[in-house]
N, C-alpha and C. Protein backbone atom coordinates (compact mmCIF):
# COMPACT_ATOMS: atom_id res chain seq x y z
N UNK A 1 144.30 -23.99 26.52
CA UNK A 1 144.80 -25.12 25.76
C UNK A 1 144.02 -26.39 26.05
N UNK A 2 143.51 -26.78 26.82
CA UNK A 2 142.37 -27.68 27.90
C UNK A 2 141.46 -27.97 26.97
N UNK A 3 140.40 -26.76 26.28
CA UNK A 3 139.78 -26.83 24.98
C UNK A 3 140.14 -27.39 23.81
N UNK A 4 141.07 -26.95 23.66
CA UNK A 4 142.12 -27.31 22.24
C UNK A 4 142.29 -28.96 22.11
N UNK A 5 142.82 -29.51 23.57
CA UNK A 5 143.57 -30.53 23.55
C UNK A 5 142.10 -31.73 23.37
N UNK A 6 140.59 -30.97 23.95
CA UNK A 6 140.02 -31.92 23.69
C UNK A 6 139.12 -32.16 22.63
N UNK A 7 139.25 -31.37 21.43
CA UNK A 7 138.66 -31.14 20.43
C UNK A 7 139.81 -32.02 19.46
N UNK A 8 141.13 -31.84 19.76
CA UNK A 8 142.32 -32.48 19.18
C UNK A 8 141.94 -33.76 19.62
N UNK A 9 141.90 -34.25 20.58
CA UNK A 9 141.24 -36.03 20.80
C UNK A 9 139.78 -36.65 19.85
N UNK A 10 138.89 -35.53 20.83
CA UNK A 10 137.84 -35.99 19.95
C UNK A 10 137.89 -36.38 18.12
N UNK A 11 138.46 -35.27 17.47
CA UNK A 11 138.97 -35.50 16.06
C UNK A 11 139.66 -36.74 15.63
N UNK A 12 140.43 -36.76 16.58
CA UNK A 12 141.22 -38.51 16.69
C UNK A 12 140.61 -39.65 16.87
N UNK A 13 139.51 -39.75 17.59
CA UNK A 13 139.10 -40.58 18.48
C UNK A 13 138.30 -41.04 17.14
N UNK A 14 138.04 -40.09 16.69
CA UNK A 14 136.27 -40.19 15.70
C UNK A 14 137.34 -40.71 14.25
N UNK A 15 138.34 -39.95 13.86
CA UNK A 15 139.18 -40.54 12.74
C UNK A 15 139.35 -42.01 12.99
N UNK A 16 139.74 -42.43 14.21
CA UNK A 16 139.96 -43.99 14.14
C UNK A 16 138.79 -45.10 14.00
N UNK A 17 137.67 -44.61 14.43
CA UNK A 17 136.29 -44.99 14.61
C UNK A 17 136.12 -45.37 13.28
N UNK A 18 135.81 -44.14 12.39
CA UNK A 18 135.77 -44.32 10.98
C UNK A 18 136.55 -45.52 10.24
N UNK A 19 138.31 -44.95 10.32
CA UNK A 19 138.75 -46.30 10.26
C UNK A 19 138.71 -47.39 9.99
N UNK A 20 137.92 -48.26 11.59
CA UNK A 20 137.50 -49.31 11.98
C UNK A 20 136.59 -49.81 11.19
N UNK A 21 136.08 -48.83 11.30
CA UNK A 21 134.46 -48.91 10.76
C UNK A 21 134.16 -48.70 8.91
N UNK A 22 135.29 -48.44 8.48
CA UNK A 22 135.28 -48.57 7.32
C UNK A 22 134.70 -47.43 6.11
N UNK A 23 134.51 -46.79 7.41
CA UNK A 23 133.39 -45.75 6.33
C UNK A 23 134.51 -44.08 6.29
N UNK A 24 133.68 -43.30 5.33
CA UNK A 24 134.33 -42.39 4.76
C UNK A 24 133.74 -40.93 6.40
N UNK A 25 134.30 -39.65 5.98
CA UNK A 25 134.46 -38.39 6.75
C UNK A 25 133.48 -37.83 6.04
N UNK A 26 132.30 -37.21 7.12
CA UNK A 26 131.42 -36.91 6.20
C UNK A 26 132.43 -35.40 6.09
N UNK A 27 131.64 -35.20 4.74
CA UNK A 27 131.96 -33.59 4.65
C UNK A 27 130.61 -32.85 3.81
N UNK A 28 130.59 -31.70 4.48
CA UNK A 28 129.53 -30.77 4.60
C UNK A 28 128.74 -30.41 3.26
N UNK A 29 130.36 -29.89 2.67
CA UNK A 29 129.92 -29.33 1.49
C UNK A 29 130.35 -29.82 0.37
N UNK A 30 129.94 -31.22 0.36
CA UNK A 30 129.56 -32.09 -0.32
C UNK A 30 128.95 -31.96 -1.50
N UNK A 31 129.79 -31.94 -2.94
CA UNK A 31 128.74 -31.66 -4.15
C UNK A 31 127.62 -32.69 -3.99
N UNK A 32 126.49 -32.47 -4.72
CA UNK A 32 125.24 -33.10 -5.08
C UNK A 32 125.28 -34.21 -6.16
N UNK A 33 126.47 -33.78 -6.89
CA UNK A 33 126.82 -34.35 -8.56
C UNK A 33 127.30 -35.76 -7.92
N UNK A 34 128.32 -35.48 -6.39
CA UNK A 34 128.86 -37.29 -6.26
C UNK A 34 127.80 -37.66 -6.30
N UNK A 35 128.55 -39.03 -6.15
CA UNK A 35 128.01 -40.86 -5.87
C UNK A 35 127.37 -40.68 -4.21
N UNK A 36 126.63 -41.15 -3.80
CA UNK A 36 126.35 -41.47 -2.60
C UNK A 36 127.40 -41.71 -1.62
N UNK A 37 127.45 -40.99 -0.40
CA UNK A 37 128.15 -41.89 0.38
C UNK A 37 128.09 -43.00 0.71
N UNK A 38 128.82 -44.07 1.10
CA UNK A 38 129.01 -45.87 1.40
C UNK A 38 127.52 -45.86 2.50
N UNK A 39 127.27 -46.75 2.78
CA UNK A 39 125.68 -47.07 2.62
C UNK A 39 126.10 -47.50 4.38
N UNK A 40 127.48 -48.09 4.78
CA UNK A 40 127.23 -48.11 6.74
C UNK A 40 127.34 -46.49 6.75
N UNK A 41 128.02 -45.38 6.63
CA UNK A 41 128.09 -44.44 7.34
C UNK A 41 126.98 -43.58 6.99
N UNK A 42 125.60 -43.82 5.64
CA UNK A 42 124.61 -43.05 6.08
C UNK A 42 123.64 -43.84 6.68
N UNK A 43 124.20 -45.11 7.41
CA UNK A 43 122.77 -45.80 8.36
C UNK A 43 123.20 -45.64 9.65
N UNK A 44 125.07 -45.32 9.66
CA UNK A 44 125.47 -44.79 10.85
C UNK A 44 124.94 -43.59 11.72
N UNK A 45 124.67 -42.60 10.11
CA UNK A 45 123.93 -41.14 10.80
C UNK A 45 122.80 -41.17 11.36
N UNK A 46 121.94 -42.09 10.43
CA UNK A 46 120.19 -42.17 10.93
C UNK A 46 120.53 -42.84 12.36
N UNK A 47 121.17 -43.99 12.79
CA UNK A 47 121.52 -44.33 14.07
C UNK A 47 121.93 -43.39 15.36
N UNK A 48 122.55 -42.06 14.48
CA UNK A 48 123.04 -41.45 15.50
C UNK A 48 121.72 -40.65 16.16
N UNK A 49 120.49 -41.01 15.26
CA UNK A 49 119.08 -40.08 15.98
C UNK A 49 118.93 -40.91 17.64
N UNK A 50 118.27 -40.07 18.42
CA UNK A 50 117.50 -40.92 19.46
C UNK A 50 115.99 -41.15 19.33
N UNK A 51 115.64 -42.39 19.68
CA UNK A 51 114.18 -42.36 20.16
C UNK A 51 114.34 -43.79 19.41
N UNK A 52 112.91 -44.93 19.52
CA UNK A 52 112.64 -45.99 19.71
C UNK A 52 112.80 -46.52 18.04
N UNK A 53 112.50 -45.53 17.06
CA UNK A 53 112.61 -45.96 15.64
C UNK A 53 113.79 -45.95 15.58
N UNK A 54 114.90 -44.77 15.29
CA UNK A 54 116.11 -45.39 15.37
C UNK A 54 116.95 -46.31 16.33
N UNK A 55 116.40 -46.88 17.71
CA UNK A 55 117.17 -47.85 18.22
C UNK A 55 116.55 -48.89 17.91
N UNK A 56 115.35 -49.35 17.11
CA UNK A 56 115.05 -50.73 16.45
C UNK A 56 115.35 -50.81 14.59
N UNK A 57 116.41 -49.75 14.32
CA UNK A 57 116.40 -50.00 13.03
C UNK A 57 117.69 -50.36 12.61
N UNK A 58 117.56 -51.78 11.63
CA UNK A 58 118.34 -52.54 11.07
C UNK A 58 119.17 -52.30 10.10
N UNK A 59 120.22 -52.70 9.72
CA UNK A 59 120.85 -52.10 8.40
C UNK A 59 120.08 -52.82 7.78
N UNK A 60 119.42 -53.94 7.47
CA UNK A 60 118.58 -54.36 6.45
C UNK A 60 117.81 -54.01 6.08
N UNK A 61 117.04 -53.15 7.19
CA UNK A 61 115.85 -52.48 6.91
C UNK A 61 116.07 -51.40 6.51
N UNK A 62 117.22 -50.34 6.67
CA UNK A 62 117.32 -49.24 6.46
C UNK A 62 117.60 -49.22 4.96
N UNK A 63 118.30 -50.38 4.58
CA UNK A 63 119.10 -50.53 2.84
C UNK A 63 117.63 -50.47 1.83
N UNK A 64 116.89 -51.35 2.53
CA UNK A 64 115.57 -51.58 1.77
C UNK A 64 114.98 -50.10 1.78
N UNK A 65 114.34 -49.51 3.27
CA UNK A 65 113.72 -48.33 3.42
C UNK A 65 114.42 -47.17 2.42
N UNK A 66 115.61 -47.24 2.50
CA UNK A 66 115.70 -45.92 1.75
C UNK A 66 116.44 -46.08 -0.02
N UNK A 67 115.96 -47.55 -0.31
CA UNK A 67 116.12 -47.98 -1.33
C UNK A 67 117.45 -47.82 -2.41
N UNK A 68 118.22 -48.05 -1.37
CA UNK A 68 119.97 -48.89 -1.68
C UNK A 68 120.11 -50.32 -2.25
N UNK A 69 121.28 -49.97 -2.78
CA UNK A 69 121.97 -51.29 -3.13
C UNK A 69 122.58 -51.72 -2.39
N UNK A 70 122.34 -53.20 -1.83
CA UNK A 70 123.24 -53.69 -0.60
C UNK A 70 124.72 -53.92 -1.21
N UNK A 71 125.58 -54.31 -0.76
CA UNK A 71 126.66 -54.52 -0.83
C UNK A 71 127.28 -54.73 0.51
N UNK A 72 128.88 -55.65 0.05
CA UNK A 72 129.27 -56.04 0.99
C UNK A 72 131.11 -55.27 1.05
N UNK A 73 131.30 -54.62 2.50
CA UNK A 73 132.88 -53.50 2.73
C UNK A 73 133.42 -54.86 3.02
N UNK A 74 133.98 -54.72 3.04
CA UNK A 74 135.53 -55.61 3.31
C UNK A 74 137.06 -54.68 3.85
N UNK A 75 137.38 -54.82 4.96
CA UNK A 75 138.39 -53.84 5.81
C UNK A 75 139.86 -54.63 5.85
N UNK A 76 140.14 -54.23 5.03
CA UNK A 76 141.99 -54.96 4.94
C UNK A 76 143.20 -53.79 5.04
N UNK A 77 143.33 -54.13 5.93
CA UNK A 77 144.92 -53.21 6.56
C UNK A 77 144.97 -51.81 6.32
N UNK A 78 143.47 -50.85 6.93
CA UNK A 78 143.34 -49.50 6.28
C UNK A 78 142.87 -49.32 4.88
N UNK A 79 142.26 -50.76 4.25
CA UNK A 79 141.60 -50.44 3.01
C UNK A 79 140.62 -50.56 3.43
N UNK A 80 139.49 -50.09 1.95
CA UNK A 80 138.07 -50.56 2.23
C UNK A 80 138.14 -50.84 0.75
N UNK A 81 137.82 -52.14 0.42
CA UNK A 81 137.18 -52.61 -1.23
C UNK A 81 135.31 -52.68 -1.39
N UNK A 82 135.05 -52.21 -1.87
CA UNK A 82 133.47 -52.70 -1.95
C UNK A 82 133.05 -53.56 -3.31
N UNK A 83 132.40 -54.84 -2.73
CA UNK A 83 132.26 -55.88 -3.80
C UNK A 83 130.84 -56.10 -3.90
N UNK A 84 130.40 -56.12 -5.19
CA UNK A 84 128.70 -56.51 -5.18
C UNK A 84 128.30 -57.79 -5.11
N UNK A 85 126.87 -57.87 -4.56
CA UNK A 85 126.41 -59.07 -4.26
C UNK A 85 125.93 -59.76 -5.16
């Protein structure tokens, strides 16, 4: 149960993160047909790489590099609204 209980946290831990953070759960099998996921949680992923390019890379730079539309989240009481610039 030792296993269980910490895979049951971790899941939690990472749900609230998101949360916070405003961004969506990735999921795997993900049609192709959506919309993009929200633009912090795929600069969140490239962040999650190691080595010297991803620890000097900016969300500004990343919006530009992989040629996004910036926009601005806004986090109100468990919402997320997204408003254009």
């Amino acid at each position: 149960t030792g296993i269980l209980n910490i895979k049951t946290t971790e899941d939690e831990i990472s749900r609230h993160v998101r949360e916070l953070l405003g961004i969506e759960e990735p999921v795997f099998s993900r049609s192709i047909a959506l919309p993009y996921r929200d633009n912090m949680g795929l600069f969140l992923e490239r962040k999650s790489w190691s080595g010297k390019k991803a620890d000097a890379l900016t969300f500004s730079q990343f919006i530009k590099e992989a040629g996004l539309e910036p926009y601005t989240t806004f986090i109100i009481a468990n919402c997320t609204e997204t408003h254009d610039r």
